[in-house]
Protein backbone atom coordinates (compact mmCIF):
# COMPACT_ATOMS: atom_id res chain seq x y z
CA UNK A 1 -10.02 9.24 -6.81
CA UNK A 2 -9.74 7.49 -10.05
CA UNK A 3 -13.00 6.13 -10.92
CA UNK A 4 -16.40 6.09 -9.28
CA UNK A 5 -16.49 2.87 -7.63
CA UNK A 6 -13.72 3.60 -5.52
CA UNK A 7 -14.62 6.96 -4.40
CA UNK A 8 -17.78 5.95 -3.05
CA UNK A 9 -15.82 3.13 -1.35
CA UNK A 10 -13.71 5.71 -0.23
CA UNK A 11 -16.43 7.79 1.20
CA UNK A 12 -17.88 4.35 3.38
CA UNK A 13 -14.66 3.45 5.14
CA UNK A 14 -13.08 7.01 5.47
CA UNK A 15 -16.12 7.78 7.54
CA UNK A 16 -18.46 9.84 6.01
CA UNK A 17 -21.27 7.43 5.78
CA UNK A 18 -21.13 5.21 9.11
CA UNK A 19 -18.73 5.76 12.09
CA UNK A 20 -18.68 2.46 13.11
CA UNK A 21 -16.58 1.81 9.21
CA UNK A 22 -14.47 4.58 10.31
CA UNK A 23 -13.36 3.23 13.29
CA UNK A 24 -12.96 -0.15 11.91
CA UNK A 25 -10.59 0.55 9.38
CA UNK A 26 -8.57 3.08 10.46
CA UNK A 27 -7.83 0.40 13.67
CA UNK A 28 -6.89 -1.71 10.73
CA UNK A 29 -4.77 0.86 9.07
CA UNK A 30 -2.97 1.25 12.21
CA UNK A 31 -2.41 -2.31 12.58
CA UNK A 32 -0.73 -2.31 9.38
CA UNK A 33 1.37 0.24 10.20
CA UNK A 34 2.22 -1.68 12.98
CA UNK A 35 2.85 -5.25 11.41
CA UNK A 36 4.99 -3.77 8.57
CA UNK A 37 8.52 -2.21 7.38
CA UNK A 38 7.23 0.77 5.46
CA UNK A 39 3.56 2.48 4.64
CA UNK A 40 3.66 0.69 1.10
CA UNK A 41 3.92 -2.69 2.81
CA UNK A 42 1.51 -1.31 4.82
CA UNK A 43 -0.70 0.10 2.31
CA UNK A 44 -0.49 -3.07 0.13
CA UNK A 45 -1.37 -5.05 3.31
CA UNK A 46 -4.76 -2.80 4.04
CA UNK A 47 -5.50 -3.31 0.33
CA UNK A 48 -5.39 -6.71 0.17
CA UNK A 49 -7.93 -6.83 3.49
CA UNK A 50 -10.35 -4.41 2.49
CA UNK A 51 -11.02 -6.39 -0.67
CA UNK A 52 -11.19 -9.58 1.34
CA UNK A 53 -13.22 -8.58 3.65
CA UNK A 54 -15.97 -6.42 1.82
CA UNK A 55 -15.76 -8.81 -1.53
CA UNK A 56 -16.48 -11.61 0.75
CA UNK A 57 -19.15 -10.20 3.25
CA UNK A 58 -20.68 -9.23 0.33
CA UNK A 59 -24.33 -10.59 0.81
CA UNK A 60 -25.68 -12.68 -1.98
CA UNK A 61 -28.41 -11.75 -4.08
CA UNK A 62 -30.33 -12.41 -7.17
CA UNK A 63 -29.31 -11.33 -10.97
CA UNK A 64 -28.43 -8.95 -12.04
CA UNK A 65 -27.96 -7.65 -9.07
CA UNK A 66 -25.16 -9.66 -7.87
CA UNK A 67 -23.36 -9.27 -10.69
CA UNK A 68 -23.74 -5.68 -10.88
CA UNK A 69 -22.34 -5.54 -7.40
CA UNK A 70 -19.53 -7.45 -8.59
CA UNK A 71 -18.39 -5.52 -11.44
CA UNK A 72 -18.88 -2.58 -9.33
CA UNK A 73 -16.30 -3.94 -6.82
CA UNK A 74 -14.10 -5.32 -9.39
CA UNK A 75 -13.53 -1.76 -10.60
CA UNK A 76 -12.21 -0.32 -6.74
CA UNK A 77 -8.49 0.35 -6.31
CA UNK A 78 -8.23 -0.81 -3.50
CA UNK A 79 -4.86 0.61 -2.81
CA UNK A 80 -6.43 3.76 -3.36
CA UNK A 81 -8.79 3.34 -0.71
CA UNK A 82 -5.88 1.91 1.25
CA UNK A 83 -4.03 5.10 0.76
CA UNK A 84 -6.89 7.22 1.64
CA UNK A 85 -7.29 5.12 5.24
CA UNK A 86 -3.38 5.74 6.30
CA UNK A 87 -3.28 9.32 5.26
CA UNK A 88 -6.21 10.03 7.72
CA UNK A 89 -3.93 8.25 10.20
CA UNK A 90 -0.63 9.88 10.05
């Protein structure tokens, strides 16, 4: 993995924290398999919703926290991640 952030974001959807994230996105993995042409489509497609979906959800909370949290996730490759999902997959 390339930098911290993203290997520990790695680690939460790939399954080795909760199951339930597992399951989650490798169903969405698989769906963008499904929806496009080739993996990269599909691989920039899964990027695009992991970071909408976890920078969103993210709860709010008070300084510094939040923005700690926020520089944190602004450092993820989320293509990376992405990639990480669909290879478990195939």
């Amino acid at each position: 993995m390339r930098n911290w952030d993203t290997e520990q974001l790695g680690h939460l959807v790939s399954g080795n924290f909760e199951q339930a994230d597992y399951h989650y996105w490798v169903e969405a993995g698989e769906e963008a398999l499904d929806s496009e042409p080739t993996k990269a489509a599909a691989k920039t497609e899964l990027a695009k919703r992991l970071e909408d979906e976890i920078t969103e959800g993210m709860p709010e909370t008070i300084e510094p926290y939040n923005s700690w949290i926020s520089g944190a996730l602004s450092e993820v490759d989320w293509r990376e991640v992405a990639e990480l999902i669909l290879e478990g997959i195939e």
